[in-house]
Structure formats: structure tokens, C-alpha cells
Protein backbone atom coordinates (compact mmCIF):
# COMPACT_ATOMS: atom_id res chain seq x y z
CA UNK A 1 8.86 -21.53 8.33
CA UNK A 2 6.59 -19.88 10.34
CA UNK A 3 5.90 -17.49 13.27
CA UNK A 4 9.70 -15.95 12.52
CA UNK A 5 10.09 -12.60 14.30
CA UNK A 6 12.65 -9.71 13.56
CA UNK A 7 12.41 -6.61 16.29
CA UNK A 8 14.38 -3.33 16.29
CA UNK A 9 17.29 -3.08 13.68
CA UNK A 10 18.40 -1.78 10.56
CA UNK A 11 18.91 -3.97 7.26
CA UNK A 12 20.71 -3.20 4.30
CA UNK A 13 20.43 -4.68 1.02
CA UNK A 14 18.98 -7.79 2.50
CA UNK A 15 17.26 -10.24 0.56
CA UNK A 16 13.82 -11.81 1.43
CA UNK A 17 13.00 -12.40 -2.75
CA UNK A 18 10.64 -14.95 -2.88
CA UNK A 19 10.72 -16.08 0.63
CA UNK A 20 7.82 -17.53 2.35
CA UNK A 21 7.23 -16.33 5.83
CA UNK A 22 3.29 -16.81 6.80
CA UNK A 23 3.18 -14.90 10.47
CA UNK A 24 5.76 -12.81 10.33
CA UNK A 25 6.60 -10.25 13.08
CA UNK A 26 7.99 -7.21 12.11
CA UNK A 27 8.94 -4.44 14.97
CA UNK A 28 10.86 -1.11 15.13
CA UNK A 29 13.15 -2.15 12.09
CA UNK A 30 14.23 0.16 8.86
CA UNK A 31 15.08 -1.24 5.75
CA UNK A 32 17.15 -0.14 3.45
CA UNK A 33 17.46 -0.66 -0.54
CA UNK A 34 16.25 -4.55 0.09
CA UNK A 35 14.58 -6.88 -1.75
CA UNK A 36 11.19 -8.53 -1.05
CA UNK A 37 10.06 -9.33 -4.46
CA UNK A 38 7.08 -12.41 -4.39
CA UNK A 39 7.91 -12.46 -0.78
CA UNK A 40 4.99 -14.75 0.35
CA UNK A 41 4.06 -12.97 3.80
CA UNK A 42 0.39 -13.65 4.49
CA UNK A 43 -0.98 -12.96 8.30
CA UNK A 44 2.28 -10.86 8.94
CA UNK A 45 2.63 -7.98 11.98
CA UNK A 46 4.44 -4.84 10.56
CA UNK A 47 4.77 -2.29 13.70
CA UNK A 48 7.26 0.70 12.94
CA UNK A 49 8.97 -0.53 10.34
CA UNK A 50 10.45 2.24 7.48
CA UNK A 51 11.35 0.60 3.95
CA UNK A 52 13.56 2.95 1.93
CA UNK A 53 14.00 2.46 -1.66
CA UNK A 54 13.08 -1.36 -1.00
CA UNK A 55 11.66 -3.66 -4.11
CA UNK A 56 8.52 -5.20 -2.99
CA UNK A 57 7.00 -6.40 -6.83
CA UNK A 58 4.52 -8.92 -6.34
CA UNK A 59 5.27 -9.01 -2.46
CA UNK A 60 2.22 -10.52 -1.11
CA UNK A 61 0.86 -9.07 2.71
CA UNK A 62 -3.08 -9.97 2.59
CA UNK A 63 -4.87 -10.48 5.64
CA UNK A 64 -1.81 -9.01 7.93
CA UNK A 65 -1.69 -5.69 9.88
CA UNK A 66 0.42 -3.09 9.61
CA UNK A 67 0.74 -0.03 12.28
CA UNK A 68 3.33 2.90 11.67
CA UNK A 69 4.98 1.42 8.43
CA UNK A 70 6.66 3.84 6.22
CA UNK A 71 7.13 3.10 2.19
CA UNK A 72 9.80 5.57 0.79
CA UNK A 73 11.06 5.38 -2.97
CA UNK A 74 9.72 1.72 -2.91
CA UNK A 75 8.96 -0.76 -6.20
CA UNK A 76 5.66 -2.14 -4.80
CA UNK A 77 3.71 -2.59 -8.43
CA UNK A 78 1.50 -6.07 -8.67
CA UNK A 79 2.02 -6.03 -4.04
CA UNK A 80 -0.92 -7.11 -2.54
CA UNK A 81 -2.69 -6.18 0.67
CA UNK A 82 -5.68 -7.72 0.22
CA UNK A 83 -7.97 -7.43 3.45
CA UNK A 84 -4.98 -5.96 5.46
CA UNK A 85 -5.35 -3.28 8.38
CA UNK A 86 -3.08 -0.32 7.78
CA UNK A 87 -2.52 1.96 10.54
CA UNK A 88 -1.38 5.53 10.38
CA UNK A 89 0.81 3.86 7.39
CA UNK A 90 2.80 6.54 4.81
CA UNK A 91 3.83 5.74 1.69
CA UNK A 92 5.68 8.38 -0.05
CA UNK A 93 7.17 8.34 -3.54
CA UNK A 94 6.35 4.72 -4.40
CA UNK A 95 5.10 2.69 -7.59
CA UNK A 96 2.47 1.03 -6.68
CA UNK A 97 0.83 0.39 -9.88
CA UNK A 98 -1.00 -2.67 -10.27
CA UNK A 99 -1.09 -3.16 -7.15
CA UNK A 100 -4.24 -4.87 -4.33
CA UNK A 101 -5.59 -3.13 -1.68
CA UNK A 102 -8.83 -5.23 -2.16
CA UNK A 103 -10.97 -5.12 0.97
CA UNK A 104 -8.16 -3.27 3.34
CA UNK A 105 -8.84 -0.81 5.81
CA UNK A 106 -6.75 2.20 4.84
CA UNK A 107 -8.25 4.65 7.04
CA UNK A 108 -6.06 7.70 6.95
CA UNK A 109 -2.96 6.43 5.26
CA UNK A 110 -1.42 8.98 2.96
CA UNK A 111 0.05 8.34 -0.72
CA UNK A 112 2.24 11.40 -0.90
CA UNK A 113 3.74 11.34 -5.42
CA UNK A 114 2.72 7.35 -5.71
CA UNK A 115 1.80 6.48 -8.36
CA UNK A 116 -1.30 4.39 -8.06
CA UNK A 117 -2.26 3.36 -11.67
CA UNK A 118 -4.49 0.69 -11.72
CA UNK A 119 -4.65 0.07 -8.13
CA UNK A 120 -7.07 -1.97 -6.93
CA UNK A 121 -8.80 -0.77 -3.76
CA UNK A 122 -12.85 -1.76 -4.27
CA UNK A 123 -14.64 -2.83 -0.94
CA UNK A 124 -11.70 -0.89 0.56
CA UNK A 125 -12.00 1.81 3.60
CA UNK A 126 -10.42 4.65 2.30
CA UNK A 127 -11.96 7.01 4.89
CA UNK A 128 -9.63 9.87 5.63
CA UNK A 129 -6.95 8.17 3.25
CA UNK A 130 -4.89 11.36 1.22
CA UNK A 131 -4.48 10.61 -2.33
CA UNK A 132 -4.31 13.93 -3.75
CA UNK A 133 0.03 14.46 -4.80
CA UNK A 134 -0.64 10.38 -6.17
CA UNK A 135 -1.40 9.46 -9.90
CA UNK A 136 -4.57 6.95 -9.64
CA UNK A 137 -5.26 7.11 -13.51
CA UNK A 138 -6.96 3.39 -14.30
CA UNK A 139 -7.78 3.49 -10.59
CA UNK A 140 -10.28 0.44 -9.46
CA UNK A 141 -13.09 1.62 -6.56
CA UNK A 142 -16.40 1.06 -5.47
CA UNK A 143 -18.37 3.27 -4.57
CA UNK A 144 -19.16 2.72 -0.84
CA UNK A 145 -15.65 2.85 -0.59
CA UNK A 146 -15.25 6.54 -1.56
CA UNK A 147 -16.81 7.98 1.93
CA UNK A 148 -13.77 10.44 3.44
CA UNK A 149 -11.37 9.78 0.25
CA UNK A 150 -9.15 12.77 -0.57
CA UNK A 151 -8.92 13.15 -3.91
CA UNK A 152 -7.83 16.86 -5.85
CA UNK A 153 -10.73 18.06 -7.94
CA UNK A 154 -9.07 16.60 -11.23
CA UNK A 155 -8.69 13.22 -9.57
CA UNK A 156 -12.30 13.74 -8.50
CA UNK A 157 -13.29 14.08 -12.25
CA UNK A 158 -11.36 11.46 -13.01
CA UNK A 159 -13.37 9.09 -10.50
CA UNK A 160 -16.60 10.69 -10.90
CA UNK A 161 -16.61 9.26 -14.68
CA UNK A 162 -16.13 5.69 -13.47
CA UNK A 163 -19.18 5.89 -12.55
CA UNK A 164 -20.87 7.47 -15.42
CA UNK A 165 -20.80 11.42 -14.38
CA UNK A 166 -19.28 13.71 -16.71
CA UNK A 167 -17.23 16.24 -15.00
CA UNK A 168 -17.32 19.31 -17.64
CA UNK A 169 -14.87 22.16 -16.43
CA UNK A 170 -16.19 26.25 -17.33
């Protein structure tokens, strides 16, 4: 199926797990305690859309757009957003380890106590984006892609020495 739309609602405990919906629209909806895991949902339009303690493992949104979405006490390890626009997007107490920001434009999204391990987010833009309250241990970045990041000082440490500086505290 494609080109499905869903616009201005609430779900609960709904179930998308391993659906595949390429172009979906997504508008002024909140979700709550769902599952999305390996939900196939390339090319998809996310406007004002909350997800509340939602699993989204392995949920796959590359190449889509996303504008005012909200991740709270979400599962999202091994998601993908590969070459995805995200717009003024929160996430805020979410596991996202593992998981693919390859390539996206993540200009001034904020990662408020996520844990990040392992993330991938090289060729990203991460200008403005607010990492600082977020664990990025293992984290996986380029170095263009650094302009405007906001890191902590430790976290800066921490991503200086992927690159081969050594960050010595007095």
C-alpha cells in the first residue's frame, strides 16, 4: 500500500510492527505506547505528530521529512533516518542506540537523556542540534558534520579523540 494518510487523532497501543507503508502521511496525531517495530516507512510526511513510550526498533524513515515530531520514552535502537529532514523535532528520553541518522539534516533538533550510543550521524547536519543531557559514547561523526553541534565539554573530549586529539583535563 501506498500514499496512506492518517491526520489529527490519538492512537493507543496500535500496531504498525512490520508494516510497509512507503509515502506515508502523518498529521497532528499522538501516539501512545504503540508499536512500529521494522515498520518499513520510506518517503513518509511526519507533521506534529508526538510518540509516547512507542517501540520503533529497526523502524525504518530514510529519505522522509519530519516537522514538529516529538519522541518521548521511545525504543528507537537500530531506527533509521537515513537522509531524512527533521524539523524543530524533540526527542526526549529515548534509546536510540544503534541507530542511522546517516546524511539527515538535524538542524536544531534536541536529544534531551537519549541515549545515543553508537549512533550513526556522519555526513549529517547537526548545526544547532543539542546533545549535551544525551549519552553518545561509540558515537559515529564526521567531521564537517560537527559545525554548530552542542556537545558538554566531556562529550567534547569524548569526540575530540575520534579524531586523534587527546583531551587531558588539569
Amino acid at each position: 500500500m501506498e500514499g496512506i494518510a492518517f491526520r489529527s487523532g490519538h492512537l493507543n497501543r496500535a500496531s504498525f510492527r512490520n508494516a510497509s507503508l512507503p509515502r506515508l502521511e502523518l498529521s497532528d496525531l499522538k501516539f501512545l505506547d504503540c508499536d512500529l517495530a521494522n515498520a518499513k516507512l520510506p518517503n513518509a510526511s511526519v507533521l506534529r505528530v508526538e510518540l509516547t513510550r512507542c517501540r520503533l526498533t529497526g523502524t525504518c524513515l530514510t529519505e522522509s521529512y519530519l516537522q514538529d515530531l516529538q519522541m518521548n520514552d521511545c525504543v528507537g535502537n537500530l531506527s533509521q533516518f537515513r537522509f531524512s529532514k527533521l524539523k524543530s523535532c524533540r526527542f526526549h528520553g529515548c534509546d536510540l542506540r544503534d541507530a542511522d541518522f546517516q546524511g539527515a539534516d538535524l538542524t536544531n533538533a534536541v536529544f534531551s537523556e537519549c541515549d545515543l550510543r553508537n549512533a550513526e550521524m556522519s555526513q549529517a547536519i547537526l548545526m544547532g542540534a543539542d546533545l549535551t543531557s544525551s549519552n553518545i559514547n561509540g558515537l559515529r561523526v564526521n567531521q564537517e558534520s560537527l559545525k554548530g553541534l552542542v556537545l558538554e565539554p566531556h562529550q567534547a573530549a569524548s569526540v575530540a579523540s575520534l579524531f586523534g586529539v587527546e583531551v587531558r583535563w588539569t
